[in-house]
Protein backbone atom coordinates (compact mmCIF):
# COMPACT_ATOMS: atom_id res chain seq x y z
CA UNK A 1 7.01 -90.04 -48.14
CA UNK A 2 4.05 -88.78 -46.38
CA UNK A 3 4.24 -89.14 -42.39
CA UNK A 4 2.92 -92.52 -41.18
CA UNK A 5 3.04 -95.45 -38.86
CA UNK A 6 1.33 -98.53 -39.74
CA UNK A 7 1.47 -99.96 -36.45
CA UNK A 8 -0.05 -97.19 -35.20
CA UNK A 9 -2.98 -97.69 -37.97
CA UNK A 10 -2.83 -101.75 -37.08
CA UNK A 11 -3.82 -101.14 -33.48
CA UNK A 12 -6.63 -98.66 -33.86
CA UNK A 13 -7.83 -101.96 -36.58
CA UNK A 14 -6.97 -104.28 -33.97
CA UNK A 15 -8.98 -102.16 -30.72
CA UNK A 16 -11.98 -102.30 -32.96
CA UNK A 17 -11.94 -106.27 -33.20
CA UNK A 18 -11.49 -106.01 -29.77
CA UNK A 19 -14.67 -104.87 -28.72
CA UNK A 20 -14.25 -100.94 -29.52
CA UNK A 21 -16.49 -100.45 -32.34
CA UNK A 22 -17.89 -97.21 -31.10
CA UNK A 23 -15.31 -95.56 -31.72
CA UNK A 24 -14.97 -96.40 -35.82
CA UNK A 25 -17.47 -93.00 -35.68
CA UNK A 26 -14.51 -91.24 -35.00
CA UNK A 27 -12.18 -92.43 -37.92
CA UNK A 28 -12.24 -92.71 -41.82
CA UNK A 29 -10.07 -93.82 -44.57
CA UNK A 30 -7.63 -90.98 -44.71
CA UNK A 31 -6.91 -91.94 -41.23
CA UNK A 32 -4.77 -94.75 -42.59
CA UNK A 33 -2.18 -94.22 -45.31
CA UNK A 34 -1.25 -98.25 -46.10
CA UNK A 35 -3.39 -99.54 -48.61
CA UNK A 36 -3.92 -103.19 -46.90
CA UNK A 37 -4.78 -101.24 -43.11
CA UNK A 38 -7.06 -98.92 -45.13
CA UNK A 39 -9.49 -102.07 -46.92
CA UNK A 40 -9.13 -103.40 -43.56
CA UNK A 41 -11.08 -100.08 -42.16
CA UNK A 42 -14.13 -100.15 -45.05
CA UNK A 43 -14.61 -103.63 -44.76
CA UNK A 44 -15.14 -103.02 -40.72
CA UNK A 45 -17.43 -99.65 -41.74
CA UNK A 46 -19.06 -101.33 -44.10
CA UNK A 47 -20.13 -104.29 -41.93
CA UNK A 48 -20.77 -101.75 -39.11
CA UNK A 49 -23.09 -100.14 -41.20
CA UNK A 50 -24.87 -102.64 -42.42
CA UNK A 51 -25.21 -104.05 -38.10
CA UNK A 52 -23.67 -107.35 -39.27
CA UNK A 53 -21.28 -109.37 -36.82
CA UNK A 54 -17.98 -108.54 -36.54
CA UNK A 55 -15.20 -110.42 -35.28
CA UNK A 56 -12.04 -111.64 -36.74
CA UNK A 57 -13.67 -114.87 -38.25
CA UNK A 58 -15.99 -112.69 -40.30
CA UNK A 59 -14.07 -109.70 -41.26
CA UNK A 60 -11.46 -112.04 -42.72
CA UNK A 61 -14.18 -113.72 -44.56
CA UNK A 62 -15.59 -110.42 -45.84
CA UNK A 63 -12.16 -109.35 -46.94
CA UNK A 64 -10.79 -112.45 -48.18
CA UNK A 65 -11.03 -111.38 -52.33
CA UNK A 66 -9.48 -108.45 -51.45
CA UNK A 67 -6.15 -109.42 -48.74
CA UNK A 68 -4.05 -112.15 -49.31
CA UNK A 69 -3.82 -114.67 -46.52
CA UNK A 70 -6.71 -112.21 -44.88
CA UNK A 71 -7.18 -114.42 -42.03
CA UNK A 72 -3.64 -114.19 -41.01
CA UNK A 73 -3.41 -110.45 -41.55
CA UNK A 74 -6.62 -109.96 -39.52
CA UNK A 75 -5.82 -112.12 -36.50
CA UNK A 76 -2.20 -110.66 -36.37
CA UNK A 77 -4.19 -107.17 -35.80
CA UNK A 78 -4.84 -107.70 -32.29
CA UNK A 79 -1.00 -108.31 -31.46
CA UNK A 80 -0.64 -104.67 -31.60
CA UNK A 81 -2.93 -103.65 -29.20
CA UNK A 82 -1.19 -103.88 -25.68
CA UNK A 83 -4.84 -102.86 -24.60
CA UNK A 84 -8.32 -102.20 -26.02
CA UNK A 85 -8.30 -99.47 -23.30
CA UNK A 86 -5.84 -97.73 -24.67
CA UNK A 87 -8.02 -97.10 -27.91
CA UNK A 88 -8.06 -93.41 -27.31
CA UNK A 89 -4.72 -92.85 -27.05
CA UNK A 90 -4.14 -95.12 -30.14
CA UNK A 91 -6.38 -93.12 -32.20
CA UNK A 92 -5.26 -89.64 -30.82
CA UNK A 93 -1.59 -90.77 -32.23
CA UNK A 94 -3.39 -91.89 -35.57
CA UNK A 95 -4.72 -88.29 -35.80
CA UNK A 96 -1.92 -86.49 -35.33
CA UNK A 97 -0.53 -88.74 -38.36
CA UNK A 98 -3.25 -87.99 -40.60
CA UNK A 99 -3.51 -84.51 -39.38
CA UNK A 100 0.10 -84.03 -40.76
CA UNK A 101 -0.70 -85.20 -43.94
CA UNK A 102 -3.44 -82.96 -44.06
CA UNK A 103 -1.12 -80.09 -43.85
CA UNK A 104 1.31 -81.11 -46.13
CA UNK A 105 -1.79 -81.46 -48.56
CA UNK A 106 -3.19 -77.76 -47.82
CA UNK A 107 0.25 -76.30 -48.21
CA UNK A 108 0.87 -77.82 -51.87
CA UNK A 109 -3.02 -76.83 -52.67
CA UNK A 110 -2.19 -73.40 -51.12
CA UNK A 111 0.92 -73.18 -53.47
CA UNK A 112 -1.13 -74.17 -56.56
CA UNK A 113 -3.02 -71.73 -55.95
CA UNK A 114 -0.53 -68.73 -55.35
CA UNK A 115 0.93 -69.68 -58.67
CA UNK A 116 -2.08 -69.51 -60.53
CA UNK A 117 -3.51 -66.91 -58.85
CA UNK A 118 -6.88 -66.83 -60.08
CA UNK A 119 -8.81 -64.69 -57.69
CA UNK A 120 -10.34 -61.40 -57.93
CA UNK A 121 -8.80 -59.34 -54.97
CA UNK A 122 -6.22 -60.34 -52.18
CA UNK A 123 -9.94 -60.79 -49.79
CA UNK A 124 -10.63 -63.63 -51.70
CA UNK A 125 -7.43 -64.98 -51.67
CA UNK A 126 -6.85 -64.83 -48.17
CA UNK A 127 -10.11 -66.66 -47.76
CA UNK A 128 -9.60 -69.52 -49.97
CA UNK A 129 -6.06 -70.13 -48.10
CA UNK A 130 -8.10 -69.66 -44.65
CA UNK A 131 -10.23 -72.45 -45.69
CA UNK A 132 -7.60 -74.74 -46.73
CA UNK A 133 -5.76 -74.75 -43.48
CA UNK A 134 -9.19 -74.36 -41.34
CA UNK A 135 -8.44 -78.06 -39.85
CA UNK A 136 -9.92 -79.37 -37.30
CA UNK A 137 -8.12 -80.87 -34.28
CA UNK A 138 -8.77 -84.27 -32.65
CA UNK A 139 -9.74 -83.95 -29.07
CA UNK A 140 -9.27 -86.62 -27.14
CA UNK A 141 -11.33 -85.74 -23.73
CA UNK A 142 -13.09 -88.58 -22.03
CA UNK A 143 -16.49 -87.16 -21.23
CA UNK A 144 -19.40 -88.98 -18.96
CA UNK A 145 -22.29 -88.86 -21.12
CA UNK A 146 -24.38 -91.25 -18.92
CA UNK A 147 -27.26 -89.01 -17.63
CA UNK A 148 -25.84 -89.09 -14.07
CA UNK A 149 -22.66 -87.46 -15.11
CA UNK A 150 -24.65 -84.87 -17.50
CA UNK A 151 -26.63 -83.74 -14.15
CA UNK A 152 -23.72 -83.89 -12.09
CA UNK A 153 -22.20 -81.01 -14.20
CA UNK A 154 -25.68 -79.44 -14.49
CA UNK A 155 -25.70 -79.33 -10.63
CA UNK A 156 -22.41 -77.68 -10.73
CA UNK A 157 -23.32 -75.31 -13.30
CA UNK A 158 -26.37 -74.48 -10.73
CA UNK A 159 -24.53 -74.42 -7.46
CA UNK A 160 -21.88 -72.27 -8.85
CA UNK A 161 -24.10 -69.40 -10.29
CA UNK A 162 -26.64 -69.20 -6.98
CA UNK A 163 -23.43 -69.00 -5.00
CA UNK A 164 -21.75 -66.70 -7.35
CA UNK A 165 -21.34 -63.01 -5.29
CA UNK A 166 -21.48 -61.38 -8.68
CA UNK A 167 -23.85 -60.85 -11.09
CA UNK A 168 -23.71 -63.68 -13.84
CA UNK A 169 -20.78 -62.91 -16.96
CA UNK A 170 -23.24 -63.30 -19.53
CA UNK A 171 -26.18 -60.85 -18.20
CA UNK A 172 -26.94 -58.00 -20.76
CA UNK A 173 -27.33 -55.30 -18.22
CA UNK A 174 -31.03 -55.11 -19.14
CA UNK A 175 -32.43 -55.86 -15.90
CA UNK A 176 -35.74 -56.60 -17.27
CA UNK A 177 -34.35 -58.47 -20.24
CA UNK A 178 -32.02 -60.63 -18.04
CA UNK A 179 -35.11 -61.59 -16.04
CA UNK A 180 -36.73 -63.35 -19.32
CA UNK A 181 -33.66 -64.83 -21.06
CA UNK A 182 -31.58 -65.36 -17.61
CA UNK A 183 -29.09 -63.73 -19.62
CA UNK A 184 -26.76 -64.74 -22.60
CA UNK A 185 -25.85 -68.53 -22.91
CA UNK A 186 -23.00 -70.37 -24.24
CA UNK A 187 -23.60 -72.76 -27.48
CA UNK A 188 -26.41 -70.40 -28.72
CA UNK A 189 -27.71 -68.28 -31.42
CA UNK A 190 -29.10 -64.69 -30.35
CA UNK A 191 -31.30 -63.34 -33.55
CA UNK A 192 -31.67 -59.69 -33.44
CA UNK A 193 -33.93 -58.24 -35.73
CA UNK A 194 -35.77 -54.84 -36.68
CA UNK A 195 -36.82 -52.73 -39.85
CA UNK A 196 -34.09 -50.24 -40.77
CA UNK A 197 -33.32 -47.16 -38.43
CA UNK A 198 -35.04 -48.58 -35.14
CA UNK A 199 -32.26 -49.21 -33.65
CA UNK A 200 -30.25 -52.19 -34.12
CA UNK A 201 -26.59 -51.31 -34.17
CA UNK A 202 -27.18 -49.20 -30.90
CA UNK A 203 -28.58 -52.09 -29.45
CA UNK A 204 -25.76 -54.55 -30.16
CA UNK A 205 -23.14 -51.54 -29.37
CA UNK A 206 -25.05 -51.14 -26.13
CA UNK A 207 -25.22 -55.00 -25.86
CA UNK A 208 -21.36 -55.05 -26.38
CA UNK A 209 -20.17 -52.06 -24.20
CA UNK A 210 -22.27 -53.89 -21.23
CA UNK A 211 -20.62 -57.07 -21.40
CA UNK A 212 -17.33 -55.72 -21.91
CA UNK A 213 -17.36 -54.20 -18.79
CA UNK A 214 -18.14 -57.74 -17.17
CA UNK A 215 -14.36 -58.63 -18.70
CA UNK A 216 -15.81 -60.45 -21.58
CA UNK A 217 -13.82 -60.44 -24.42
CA UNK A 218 -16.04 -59.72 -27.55
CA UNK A 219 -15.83 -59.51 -31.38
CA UNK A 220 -17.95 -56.99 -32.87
CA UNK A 221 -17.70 -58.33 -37.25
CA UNK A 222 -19.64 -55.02 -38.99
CA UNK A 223 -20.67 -55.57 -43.01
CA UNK A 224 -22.72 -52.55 -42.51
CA UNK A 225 -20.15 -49.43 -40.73
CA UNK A 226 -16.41 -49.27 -40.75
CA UNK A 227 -14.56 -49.69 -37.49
CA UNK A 228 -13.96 -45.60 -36.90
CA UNK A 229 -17.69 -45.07 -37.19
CA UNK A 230 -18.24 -48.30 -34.35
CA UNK A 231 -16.34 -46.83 -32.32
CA UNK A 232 -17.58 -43.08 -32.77
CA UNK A 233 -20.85 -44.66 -31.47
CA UNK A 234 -18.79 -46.12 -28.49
CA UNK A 235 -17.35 -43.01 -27.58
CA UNK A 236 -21.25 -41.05 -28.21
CA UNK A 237 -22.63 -43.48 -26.09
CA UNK A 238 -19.90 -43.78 -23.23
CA UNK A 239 -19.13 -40.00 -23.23
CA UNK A 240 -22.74 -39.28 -23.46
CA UNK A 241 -21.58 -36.65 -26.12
CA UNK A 242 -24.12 -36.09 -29.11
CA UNK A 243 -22.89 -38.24 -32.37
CA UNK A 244 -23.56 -35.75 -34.91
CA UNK A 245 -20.62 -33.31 -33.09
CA UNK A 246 -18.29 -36.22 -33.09
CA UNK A 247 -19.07 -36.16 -37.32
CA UNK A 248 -18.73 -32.52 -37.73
CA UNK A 249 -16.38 -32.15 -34.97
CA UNK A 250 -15.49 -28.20 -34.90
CA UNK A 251 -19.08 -28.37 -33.11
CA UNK A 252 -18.07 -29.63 -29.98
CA UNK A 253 -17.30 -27.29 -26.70
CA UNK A 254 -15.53 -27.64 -23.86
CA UNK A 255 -17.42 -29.78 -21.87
CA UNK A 256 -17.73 -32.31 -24.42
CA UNK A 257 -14.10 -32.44 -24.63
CA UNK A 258 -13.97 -33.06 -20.96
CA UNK A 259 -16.55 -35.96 -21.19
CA UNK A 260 -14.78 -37.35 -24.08
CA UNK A 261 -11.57 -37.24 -22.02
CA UNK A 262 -12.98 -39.06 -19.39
CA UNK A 263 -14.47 -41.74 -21.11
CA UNK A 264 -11.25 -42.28 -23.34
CA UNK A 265 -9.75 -44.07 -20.25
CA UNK A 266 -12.97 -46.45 -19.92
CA UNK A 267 -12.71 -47.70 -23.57
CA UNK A 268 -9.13 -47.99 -23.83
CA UNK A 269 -9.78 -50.61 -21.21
CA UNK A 270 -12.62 -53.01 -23.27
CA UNK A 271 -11.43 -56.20 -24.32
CA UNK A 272 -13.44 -55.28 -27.40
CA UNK A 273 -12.19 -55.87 -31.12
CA UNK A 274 -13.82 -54.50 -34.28
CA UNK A 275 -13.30 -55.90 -37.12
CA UNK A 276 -15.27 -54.61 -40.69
CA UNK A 277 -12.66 -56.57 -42.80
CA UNK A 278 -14.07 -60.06 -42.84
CA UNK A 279 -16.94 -60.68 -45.22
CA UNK A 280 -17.03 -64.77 -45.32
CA UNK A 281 -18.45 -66.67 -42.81
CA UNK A 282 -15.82 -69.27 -42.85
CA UNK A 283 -13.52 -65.81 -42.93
CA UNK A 284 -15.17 -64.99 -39.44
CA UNK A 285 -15.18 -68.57 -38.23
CA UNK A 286 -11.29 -68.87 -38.65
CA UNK A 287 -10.67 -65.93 -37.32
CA UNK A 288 -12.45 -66.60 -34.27
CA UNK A 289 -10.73 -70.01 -33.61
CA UNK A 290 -7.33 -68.07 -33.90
CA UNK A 291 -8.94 -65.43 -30.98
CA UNK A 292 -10.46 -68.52 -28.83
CA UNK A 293 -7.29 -70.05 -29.02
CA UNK A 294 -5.12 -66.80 -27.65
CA UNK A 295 -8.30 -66.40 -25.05
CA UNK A 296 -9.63 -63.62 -26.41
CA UNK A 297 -13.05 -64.53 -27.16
CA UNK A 298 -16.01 -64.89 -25.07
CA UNK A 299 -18.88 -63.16 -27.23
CA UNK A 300 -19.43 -62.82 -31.28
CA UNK A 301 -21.34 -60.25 -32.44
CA UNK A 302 -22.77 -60.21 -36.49
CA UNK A 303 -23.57 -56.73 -38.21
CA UNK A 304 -25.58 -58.31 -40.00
CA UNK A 305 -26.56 -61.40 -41.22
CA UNK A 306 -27.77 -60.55 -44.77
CA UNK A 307 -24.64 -58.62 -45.53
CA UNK A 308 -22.33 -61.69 -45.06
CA UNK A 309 -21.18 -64.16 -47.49
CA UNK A 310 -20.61 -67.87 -47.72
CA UNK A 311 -17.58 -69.67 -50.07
CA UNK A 312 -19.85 -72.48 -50.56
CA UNK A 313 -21.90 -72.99 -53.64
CA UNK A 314 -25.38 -72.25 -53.33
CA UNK A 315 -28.13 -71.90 -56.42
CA UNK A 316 -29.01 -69.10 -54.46
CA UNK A 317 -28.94 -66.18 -52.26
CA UNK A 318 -31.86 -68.49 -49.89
CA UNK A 319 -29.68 -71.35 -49.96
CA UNK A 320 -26.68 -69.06 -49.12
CA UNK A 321 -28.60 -67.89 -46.19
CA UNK A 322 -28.86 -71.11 -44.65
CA UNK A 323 -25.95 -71.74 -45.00
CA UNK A 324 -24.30 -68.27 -43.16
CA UNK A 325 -26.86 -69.09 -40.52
CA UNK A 326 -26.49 -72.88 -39.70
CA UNK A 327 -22.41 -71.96 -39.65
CA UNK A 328 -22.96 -69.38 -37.40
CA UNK A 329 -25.05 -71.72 -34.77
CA UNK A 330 -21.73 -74.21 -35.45
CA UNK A 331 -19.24 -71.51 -34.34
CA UNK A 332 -21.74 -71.02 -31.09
CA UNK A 333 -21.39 -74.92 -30.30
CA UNK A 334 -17.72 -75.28 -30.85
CA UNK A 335 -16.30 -72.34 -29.53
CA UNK A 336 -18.83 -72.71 -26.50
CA UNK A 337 -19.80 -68.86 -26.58
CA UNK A 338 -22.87 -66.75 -26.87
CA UNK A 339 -23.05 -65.46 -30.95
CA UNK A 340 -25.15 -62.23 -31.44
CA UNK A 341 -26.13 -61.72 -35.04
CA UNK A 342 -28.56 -58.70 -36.65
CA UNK A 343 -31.02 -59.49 -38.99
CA UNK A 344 -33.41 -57.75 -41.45
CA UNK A 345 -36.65 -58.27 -41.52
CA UNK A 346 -38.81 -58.63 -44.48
CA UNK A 347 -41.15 -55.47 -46.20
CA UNK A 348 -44.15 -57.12 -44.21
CA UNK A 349 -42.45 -56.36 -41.41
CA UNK A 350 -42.34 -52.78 -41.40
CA UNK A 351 -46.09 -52.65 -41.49
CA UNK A 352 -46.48 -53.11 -37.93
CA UNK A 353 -45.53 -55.56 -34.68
CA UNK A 354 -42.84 -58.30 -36.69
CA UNK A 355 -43.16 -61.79 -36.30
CA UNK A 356 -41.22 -64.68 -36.88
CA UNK A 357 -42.40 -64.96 -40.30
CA UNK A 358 -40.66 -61.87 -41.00
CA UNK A 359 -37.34 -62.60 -40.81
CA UNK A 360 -35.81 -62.00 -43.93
CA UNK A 361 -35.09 -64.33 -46.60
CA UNK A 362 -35.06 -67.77 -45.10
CA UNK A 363 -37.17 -69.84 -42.79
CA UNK A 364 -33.47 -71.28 -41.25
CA UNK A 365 -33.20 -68.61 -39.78
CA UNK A 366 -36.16 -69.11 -37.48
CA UNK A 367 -34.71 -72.59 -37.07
CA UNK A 368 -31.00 -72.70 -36.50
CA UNK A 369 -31.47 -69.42 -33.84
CA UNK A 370 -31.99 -69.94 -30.21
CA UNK A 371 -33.52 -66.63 -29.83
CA UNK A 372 -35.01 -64.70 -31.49
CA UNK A 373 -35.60 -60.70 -30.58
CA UNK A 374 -37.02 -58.04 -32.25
CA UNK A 375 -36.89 -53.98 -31.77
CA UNK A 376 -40.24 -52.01 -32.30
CA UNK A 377 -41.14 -48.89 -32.31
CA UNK A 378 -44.60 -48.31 -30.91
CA UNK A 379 -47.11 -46.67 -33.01
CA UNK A 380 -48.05 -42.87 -32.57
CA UNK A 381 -43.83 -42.56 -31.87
CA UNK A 382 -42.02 -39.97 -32.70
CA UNK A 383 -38.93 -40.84 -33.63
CA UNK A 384 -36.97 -37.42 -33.83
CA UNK A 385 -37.45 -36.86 -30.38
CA UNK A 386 -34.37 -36.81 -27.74
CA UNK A 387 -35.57 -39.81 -26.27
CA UNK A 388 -38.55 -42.54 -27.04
CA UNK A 389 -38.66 -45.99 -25.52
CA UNK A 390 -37.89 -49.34 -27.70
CA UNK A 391 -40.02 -52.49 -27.29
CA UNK A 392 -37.93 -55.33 -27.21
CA UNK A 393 -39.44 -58.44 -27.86
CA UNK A 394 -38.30 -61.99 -27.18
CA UNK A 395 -40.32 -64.09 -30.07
CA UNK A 396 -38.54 -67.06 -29.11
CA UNK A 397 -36.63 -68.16 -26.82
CA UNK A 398 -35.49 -72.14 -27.32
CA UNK A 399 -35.36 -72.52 -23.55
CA UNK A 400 -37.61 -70.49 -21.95
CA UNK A 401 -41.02 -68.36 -22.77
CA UNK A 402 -41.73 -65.56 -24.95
CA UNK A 403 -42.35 -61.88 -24.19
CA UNK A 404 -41.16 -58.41 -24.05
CA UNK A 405 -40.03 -55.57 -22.23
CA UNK A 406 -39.50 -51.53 -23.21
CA UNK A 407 -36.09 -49.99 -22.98
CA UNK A 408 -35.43 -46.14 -23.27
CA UNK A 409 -32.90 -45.04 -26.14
CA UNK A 410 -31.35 -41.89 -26.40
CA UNK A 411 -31.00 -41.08 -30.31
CA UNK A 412 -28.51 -38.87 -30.33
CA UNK A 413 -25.50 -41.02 -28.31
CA UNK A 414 -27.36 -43.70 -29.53
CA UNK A 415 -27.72 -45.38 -25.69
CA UNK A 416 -30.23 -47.55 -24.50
CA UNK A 417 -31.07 -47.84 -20.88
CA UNK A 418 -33.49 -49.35 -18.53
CA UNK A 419 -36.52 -47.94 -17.97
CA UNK A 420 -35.93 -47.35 -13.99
């Protein structure tokens, strides 16, 4: 017998004859498990829908060729409701109900598919079982979304960052850069983009190291290097030791062993992960919920976009695209964090300045991301030198206006700094 209470499931039926129809948007039919409470549910949707009256003369009426006695059954509804104001807590319970039914579903799907065991590689496994059990909780928070209370917390939000005495959490540590975005923001999508070997890695490592050292906790997800050569960069770029001698390694002297030394300390203390394992989105967007939840995720960070995959069906590798990239935007709006992902750019855009345009393989991209920044290389540049400056440009920026600023990156540790 699956878990259930049908007086439970009568008085969420009976708060919405009561007056609480807003809240149907909340519930469907697998919320309710007995057959006669779950007709009683679609015939309410489906008169809700449709913006026809609804009370208990006319949802008896609409149901009577389908319930015995439906008057009776509806009008007895509202003797389970002690109060319509306890809706919430009605349907919270109902949840929890249907939640555990959920589970119980996922685990004998799960098992169906251990036993059959039709999957390529243990990666794709572990992904299919992800998704099964990737279910979403019921939150029952009472929010004020009257336009009063939505500048009340804005006012909040303001008050508490101009009388902050640090610098804000979420700024980059690009002085210039902070100035034109006001830093990273919660709920959104951060597209970085650039031709190949301008820079882009270094910039997110750069990127990552900075807020790190602000406490924020941050997932680095590479498709493109393995986790020992992430964090070689790290230690290049903290220990200011040249990369190439951490590859070869019986090139480095004494003195870079001292630096290194110095800077092990600093790292060992980043609440920085690195993960080059997951491939999926909905891999990456599971994992993260089981980081959020242990509060140990502030930032996401994507290396990079086109390398990722998505388990859903697509005809093809555009639709797929979308896909990775409107998922990614979710994960920003329901974990409530800042989500950093790198992006190619299209062959037209290694001809000269990029543009929107050339993001790579899909217009969505352009869409779903907040921001959008790209890394260029002047003209007349040369590249093999110690040291040449970046321009980084802000193409778009959802809430504010476009423009750019120059950073100055050192190749070899693979550092970018501001210009003064």
């Amino acid at each position: 017998m699956y878990p259930h209470n049908t007086d439970i499931e009568k008085s969420v039926l009976g708060c919405l004859l009561l007056g609480k129809l807003d809240y149907i948007v909340k519930l469907n039919e697998s919320d309710f498990l007995n057959e006669t409470n779950k007709i009683c549910f679609k015939g309410i949707q489906y008169m809700y829908n449709k913006k026809q009256e609804i009370d208990i003369i006319s949802v008896s009426d609409t149901l009577k060729k389908r319930i015995d006695n439906s008057l009776d059954y509806i009008t007895n509804l509202t003797g389970f409701v002690a109060s319509p104001e306890n809706v919430e807590h009605y349907i919270s319970s109902l949840k929890l109900y249907s939640m555990r039914r959920e589970v119980i579903n996922s685990a004998d799907k799960a098992k169906d598919a251990a036993i059959t065991g039709d999957y390529e590689n243990t990666i794709e496994f572990k992904n299919n079982i992800q998704q099964l059990f990737d279910l979403k909780a019921y939150e029952n928070k009472k929010t004020d979304n009257s336009l009063s209370g939505i500048i009340n917390a804005v006012m909040q939000d303001i008050e508490g960052k101009y009388n902050s005495k640090s610098d804000n959490k979420l700024f980059t540590g690009f002085y210039d850069l902070d100035r034109l975005l006001a830093g990273l923001h919660p709920e959104e999508l951060t597209l970085i983009a650039a031709r190949p070997g301008v820079g882009k890695t270094a910039f997110a490592i750069q990127l990552m190291i900075n807020l790190a050292k602000k406490g924020n906790h941050c997932l680095f997800v590479s498709r493109e290097m393995s986790n020992m050569q992430i964090a070689k960069r790290i230690l290049s770029n903290m220990a200011d030791v040249d990369g190439h001698k951490l590859r070869l390694c019986k090139s480095l002297e004494d003195g870079d062993w001292d630096k290194i030394g110095r800077a092990n300390g600093a790292i060992m203390e980043l609440p920085v992960e690195i993960n080059d394992k997951l491939s999926t989105v909905q891999e990456i967007r599971a994992y993260c919920r089981e980081l959020k939840n242990n509060g140990k995720l502030d930032i996401l960070i994507l290396d990079y976009l086109q390398l990722c995959k998505s388990l859903k069906k697509t005809e093809n590798r555009r639709q797929e695209i979308e896909d990775i990239s409107r998922q990614l935007k979710e994960i920003s709006m329901e974990f409530g964090m800042p989500v950093i992902a790198l992006s190619q750019l299209s062959r037209e855009g290694a001809l000269g300045e990029p543009e929107l345009h050339h993001l790579r393989e899909s217009g969505s991209l352009e869409q779903d991301a907040d921001n959008v920044i790209f890394l260029h290389v002047p003209k007349d540049t040369n590249e093999q030198a110690e040291m040449f400056e970046i321009k980084v440009i802000v193409a778009k920026q959802r809430n504010g206006a476009p423009g750019y600023i120059m950073l100055r990156y050192y190749r070899r540790t693979f550092k970018l700094c501001n210009l003064v």
